[in-house]
C-alpha atoms as a PDB file:
ATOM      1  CA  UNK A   1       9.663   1.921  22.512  1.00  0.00           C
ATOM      2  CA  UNK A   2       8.117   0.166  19.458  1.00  0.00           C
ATOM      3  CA  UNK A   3       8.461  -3.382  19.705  1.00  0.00           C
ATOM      4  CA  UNK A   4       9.749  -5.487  17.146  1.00  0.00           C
ATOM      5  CA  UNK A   5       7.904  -8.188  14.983  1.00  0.00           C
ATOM      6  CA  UNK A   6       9.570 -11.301  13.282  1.00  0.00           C
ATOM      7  CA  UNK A   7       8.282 -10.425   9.337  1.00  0.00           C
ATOM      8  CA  UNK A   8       6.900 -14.351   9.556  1.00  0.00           C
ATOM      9  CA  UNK A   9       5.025 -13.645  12.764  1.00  0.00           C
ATOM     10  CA  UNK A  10       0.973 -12.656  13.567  1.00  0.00           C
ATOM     11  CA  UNK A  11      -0.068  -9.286  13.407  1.00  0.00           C
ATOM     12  CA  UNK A  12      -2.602  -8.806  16.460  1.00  0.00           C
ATOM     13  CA  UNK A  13      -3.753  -5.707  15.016  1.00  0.00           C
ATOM     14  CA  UNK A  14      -5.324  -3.742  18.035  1.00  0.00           C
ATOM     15  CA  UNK A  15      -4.332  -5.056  20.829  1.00  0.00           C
ATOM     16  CA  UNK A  16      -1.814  -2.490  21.889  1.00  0.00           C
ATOM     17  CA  UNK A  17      -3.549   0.888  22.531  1.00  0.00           C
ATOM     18  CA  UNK A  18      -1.724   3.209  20.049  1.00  0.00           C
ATOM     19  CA  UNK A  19      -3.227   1.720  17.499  1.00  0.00           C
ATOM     20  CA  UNK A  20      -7.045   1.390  15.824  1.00  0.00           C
ATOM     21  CA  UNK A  21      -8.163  -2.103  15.161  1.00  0.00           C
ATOM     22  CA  UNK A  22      -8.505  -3.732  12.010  1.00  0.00           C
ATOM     23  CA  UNK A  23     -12.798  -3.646  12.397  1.00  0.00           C
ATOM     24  CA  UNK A  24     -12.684  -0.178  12.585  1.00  0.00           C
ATOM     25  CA  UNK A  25     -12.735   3.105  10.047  1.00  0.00           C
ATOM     26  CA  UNK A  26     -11.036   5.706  11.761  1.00  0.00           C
ATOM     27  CA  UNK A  27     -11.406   8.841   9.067  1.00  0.00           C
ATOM     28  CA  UNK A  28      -9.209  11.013  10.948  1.00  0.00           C
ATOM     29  CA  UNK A  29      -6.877   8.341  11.671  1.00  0.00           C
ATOM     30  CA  UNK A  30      -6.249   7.508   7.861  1.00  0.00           C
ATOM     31  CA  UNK A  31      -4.798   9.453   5.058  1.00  0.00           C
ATOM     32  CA  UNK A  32      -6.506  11.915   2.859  1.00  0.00           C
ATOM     33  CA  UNK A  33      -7.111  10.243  -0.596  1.00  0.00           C
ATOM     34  CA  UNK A  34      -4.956  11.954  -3.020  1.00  0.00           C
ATOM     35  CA  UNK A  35      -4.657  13.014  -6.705  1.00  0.00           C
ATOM     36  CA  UNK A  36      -4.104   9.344  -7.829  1.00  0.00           C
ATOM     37  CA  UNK A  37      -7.355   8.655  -6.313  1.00  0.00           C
ATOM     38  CA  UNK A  38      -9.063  11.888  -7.913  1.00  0.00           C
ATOM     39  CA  UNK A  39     -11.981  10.439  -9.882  1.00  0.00           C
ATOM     40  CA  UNK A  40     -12.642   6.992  -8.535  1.00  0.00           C
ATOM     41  CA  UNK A  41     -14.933   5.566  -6.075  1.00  0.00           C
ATOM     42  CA  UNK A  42     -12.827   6.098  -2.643  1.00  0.00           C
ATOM     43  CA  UNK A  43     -13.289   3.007  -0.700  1.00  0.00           C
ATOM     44  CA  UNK A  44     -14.921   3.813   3.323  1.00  0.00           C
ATOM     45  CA  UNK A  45     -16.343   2.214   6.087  1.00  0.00           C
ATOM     46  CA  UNK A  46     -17.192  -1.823   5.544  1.00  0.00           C
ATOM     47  CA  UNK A  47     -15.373  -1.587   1.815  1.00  0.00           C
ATOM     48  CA  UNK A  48     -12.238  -0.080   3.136  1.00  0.00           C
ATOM     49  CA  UNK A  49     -11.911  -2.441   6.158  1.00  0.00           C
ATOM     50  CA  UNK A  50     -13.139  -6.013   3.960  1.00  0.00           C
ATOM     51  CA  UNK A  51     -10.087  -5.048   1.508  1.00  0.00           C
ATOM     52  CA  UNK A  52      -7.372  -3.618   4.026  1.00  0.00           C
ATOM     53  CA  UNK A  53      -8.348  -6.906   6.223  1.00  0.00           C
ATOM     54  CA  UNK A  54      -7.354  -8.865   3.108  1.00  0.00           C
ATOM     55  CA  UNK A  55      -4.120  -6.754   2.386  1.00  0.00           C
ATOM     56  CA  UNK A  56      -3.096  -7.895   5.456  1.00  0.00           C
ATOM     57  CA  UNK A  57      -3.540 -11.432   5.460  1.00  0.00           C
ATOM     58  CA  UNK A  58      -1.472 -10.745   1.828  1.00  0.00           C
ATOM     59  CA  UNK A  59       1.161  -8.759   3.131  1.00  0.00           C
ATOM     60  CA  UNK A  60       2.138 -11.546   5.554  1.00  0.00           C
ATOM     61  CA  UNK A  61       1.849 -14.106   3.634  1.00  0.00           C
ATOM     62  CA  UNK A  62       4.375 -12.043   1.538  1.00  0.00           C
ATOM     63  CA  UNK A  63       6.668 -10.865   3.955  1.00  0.00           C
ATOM     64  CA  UNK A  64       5.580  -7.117   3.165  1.00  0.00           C
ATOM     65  CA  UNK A  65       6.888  -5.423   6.377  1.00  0.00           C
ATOM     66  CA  UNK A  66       7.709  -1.804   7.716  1.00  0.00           C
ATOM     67  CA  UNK A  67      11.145  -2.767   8.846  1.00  0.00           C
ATOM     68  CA  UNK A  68      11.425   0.661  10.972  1.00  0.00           C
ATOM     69  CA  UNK A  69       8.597  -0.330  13.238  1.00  0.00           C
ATOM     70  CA  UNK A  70       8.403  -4.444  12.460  1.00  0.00           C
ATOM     71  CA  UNK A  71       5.341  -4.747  11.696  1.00  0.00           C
ATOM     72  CA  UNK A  72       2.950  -5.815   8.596  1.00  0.00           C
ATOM     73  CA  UNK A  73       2.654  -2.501   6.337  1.00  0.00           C
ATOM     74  CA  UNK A  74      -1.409  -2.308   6.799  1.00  0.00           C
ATOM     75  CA  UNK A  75      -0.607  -2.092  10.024  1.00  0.00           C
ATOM     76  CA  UNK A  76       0.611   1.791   9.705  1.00  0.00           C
ATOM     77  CA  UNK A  77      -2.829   2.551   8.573  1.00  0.00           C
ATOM     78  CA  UNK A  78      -3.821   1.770  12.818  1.00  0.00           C
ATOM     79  CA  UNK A  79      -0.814   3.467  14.013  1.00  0.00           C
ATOM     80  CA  UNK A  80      -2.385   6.641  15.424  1.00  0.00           C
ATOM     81  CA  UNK A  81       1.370   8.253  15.723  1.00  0.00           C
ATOM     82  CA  UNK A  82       1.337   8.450  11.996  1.00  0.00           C
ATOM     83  CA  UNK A  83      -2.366   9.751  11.180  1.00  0.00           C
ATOM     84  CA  UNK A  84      -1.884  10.684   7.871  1.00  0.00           C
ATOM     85  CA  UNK A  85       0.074   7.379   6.534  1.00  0.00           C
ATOM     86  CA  UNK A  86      -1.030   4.114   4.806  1.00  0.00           C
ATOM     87  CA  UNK A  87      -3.000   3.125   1.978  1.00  0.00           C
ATOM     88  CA  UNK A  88      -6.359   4.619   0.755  1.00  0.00           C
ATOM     89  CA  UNK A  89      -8.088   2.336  -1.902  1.00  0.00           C
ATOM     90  CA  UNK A  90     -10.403   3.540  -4.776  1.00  0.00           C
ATOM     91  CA  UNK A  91     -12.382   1.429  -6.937  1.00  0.00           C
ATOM     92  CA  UNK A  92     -11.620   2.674 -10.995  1.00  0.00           C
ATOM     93  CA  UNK A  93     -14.409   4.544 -12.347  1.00  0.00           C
ATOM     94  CA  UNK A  94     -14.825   5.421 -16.484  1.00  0.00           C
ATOM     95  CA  UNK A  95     -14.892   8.877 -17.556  1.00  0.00           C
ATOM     96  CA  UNK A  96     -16.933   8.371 -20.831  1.00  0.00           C
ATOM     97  CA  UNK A  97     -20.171   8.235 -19.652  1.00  0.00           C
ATOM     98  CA  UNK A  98     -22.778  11.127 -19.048  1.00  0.00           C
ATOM     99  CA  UNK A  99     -21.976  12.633 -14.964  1.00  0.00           C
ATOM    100  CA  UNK A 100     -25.224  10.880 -13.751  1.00  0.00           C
ATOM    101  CA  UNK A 101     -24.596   7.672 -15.015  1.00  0.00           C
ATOM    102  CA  UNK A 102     -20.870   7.345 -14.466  1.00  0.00           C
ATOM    103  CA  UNK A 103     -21.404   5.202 -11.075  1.00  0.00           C
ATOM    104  CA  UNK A 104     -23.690   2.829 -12.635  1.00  0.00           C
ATOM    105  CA  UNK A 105     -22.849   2.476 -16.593  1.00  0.00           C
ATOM    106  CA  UNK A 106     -18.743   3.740 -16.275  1.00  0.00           C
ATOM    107  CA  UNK A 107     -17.398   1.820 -13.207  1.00  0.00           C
ATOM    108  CA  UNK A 108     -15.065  -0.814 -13.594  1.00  0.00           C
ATOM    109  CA  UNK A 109     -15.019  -2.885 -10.439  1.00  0.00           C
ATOM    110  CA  UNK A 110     -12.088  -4.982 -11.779  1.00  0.00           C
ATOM    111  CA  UNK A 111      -9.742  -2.693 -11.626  1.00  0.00           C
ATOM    112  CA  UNK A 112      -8.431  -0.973  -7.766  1.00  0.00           C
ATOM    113  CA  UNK A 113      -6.024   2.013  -7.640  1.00  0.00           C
ATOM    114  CA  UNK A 114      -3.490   2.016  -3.965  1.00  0.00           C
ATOM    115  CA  UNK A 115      -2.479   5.005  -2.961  1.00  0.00           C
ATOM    116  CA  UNK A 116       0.423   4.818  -0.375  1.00  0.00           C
ATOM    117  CA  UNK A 117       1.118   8.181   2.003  1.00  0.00           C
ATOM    118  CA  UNK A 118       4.538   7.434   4.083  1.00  0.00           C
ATOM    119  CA  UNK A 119       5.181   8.673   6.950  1.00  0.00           C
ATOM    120  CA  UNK A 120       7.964  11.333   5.690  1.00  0.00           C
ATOM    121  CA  UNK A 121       8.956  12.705   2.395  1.00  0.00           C
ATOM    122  CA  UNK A 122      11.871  11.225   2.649  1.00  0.00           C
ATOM    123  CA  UNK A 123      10.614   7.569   3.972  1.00  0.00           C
ATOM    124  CA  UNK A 124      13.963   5.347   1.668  1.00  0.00           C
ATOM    125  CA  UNK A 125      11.381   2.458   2.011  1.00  0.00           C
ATOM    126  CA  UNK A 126       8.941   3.647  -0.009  1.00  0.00           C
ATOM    127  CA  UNK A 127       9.805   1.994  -3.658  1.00  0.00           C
ATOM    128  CA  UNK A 128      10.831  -0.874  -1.956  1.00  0.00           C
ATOM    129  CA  UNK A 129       6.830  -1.115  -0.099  1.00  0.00           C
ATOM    130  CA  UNK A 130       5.043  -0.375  -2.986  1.00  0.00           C
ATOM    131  CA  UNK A 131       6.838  -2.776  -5.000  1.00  0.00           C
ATOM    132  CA  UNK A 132       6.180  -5.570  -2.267  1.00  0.00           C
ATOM    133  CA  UNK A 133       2.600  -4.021  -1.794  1.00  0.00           C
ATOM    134  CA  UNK A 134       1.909  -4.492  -6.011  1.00  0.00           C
ATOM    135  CA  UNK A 135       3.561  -8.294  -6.294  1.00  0.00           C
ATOM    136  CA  UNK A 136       1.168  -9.241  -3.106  1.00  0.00           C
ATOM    137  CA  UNK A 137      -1.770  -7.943  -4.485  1.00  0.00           C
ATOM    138  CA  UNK A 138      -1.255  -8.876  -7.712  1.00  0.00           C
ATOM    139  CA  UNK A 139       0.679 -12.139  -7.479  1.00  0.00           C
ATOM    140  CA  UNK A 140      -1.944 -13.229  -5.147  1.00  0.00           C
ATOM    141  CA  UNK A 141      -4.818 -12.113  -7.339  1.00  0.00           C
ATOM    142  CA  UNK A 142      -6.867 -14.980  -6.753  1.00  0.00           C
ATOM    143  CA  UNK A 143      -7.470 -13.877  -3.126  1.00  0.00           C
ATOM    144  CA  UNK A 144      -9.554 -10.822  -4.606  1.00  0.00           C
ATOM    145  CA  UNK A 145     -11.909  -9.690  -6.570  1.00  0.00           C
ATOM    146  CA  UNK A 146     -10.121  -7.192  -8.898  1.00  0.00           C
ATOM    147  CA  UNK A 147      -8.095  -7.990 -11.901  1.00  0.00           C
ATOM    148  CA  UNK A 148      -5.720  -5.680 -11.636  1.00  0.00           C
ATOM    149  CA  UNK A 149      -4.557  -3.319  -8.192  1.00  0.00           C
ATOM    150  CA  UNK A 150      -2.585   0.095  -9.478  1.00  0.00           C
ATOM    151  CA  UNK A 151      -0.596   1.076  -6.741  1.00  0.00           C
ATOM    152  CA  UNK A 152       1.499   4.439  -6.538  1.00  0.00           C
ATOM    153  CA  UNK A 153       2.970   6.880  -3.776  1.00  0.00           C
ATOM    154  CA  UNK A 154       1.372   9.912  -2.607  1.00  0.00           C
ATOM    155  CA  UNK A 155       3.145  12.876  -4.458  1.00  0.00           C
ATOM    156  CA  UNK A 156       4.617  14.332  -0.836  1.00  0.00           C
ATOM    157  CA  UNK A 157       7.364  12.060  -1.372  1.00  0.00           C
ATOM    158  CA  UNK A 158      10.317  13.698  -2.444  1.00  0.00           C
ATOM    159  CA  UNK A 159      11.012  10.852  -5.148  1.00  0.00           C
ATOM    160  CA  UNK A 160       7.369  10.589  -5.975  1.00  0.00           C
ATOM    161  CA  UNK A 161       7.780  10.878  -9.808  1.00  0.00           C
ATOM    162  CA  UNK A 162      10.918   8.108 -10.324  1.00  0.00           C
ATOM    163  CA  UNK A 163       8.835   5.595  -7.948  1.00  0.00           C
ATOM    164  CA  UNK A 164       5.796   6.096  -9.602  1.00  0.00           C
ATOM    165  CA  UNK A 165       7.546   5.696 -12.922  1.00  0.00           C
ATOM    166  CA  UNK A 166       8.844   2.532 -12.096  1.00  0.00           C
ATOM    167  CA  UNK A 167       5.366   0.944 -10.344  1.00  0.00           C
ATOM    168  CA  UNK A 168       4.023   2.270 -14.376  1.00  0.00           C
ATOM    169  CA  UNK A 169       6.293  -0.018 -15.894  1.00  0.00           C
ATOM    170  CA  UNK A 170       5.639  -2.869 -13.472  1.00  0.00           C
ATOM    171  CA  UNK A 171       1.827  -2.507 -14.026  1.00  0.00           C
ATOM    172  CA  UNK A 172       2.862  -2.396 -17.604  1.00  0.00           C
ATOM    173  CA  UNK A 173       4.635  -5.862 -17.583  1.00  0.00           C
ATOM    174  CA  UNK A 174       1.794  -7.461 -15.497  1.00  0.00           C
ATOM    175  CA  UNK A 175      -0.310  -6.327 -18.724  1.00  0.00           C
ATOM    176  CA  UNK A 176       1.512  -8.251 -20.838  1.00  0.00           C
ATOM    177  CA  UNK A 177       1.285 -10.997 -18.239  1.00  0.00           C
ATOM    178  CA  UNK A 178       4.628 -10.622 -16.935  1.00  0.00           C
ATOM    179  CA  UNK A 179       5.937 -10.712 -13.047  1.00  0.00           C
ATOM    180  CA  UNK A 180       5.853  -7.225 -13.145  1.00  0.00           C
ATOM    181  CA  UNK A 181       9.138  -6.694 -12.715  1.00  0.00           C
ATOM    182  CA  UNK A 182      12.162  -6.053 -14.952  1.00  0.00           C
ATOM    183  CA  UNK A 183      15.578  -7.402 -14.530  1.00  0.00           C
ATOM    184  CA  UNK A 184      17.016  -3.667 -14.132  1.00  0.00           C
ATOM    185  CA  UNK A 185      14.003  -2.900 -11.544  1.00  0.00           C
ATOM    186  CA  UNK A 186      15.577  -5.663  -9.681  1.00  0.00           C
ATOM    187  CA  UNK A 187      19.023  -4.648  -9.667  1.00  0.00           C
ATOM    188  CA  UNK A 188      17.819  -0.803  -8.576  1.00  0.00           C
ATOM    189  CA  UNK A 189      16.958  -1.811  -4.624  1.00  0.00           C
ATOM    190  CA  UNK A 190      16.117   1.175  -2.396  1.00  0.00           C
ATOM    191  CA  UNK A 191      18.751   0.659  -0.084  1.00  0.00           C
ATOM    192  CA  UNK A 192      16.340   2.040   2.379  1.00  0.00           C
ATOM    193  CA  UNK A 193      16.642   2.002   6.485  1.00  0.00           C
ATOM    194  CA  UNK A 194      12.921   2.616   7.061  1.00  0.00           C
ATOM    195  CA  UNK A 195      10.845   5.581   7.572  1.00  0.00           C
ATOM    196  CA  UNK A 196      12.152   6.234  11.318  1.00  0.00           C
ATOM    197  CA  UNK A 197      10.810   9.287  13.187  1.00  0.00           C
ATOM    198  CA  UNK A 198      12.494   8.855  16.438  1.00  0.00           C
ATOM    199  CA  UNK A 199       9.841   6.757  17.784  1.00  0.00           C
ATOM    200  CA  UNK A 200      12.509   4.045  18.577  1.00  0.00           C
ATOM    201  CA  UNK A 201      11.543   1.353  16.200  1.00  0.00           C
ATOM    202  CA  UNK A 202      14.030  -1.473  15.029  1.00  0.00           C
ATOM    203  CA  UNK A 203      15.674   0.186  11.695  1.00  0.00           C
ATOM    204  CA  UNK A 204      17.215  -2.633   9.249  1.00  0.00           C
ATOM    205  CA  UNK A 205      17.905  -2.545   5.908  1.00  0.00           C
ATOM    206  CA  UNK A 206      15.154  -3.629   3.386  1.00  0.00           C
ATOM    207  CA  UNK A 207      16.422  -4.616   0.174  1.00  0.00           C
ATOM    208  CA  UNK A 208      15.334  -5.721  -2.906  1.00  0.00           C
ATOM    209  CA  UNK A 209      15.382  -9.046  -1.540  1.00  0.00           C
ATOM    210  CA  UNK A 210      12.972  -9.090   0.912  1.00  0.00           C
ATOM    211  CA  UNK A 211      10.673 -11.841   0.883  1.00  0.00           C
ATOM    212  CA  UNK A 212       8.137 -10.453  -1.335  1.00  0.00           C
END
């Protein structure tokens, strides 16, 4: 059984032998980039790690936890019982430029698109950790280098097109210099359980209050 983490406590990372460490890039252990990603500079190896390191130092401070297994969401990305769940990163890249120069002339480096892969299609946490994931990265932008972290959900999920609808408009209203949320985003919740598998982890509810 899956033990359960206070949301406030440490993250050890790998200590416990299901799960990759932090200081290393697994390939098959991580998700497959997706369409959101199609186009950009997918982050690997050193890049990947440095930012995922820093997403979870940010999701602590923030309280952004998988509630089914109680632990910090970049955590999932180590769990080798989910292989294909987590985030994959992708550094923005311009499409105006000539093919051969698009790395060098068309890259923006300021601005980092998330793309989150749960661990079902039907994972009820899923708006509710991608809207913790974007006010961590962005509310805490000062802890990074980019000005601006997209963040969607892999289009698996079975509500793939309302979630990433809403995480448009919150990216919208961070724009404009707003908190990135709306008073009716607020008042929507997920109501979620978790993304539970029957791997025994501790399944509580995760509203649109959690401390994020």
């Amino acid at each position: 059984m899956v033990g359960f983490s206070t949301p406030f406590g440490g993250d050890d990372g790998g200590s416990d032998a299901l799960f990759d460490s932090y200081d290393e890039f697994v390939p098959a252990n991580v998700p497959e980039p997706g369409r959101f990603l199609e186009g950009h500079d997918v982050l690997t190896g050193e890049a990947h790690l440095d930012f995922h390191e820093l997403t979870r130092d940010l999701f602590e401070e923030r309280g952004v936890y998988d509630m089914t297994f109680g632990y910090n969401l970049a955590r999932l990305n180590l769990d080798t019982r989910h292989r294909n769940a987590g985030y994959r990163y992708a550094v923005e890249r311009g499409s105006t430029s000539p093919p051969s120069q698009a790395r060098e002339d068309a890259e923006d480096p300021s601005i980092l698109w998330a793309e989150f892969t749960p661990t079902t299609p039907f994972c009820p946490q899923s708006d509710t950790l991608t809207r913790g994931s974007f006010r961590a990265w962005n509310g805490l932008a000062d802890r990074h280098e980019y000005d601006l972290v997209r963040v969607r959900v892999d289009e698996m999920h079975h509500r793939a097109d309302a979630i990433n609808e809403m995480l448009a408009e919150m990216e919208a209203a961070a724009d404009d210099g707003e908190t990135g949320e709306s008073s009716e985003q607020r008042q929507r919740g997920s109501g979620g359980t978790g993304c539970s598998q029957g791997m025994g982890g501790t399944s509580r509810g995760y509203s649109a209050d959690a401390p994020f």
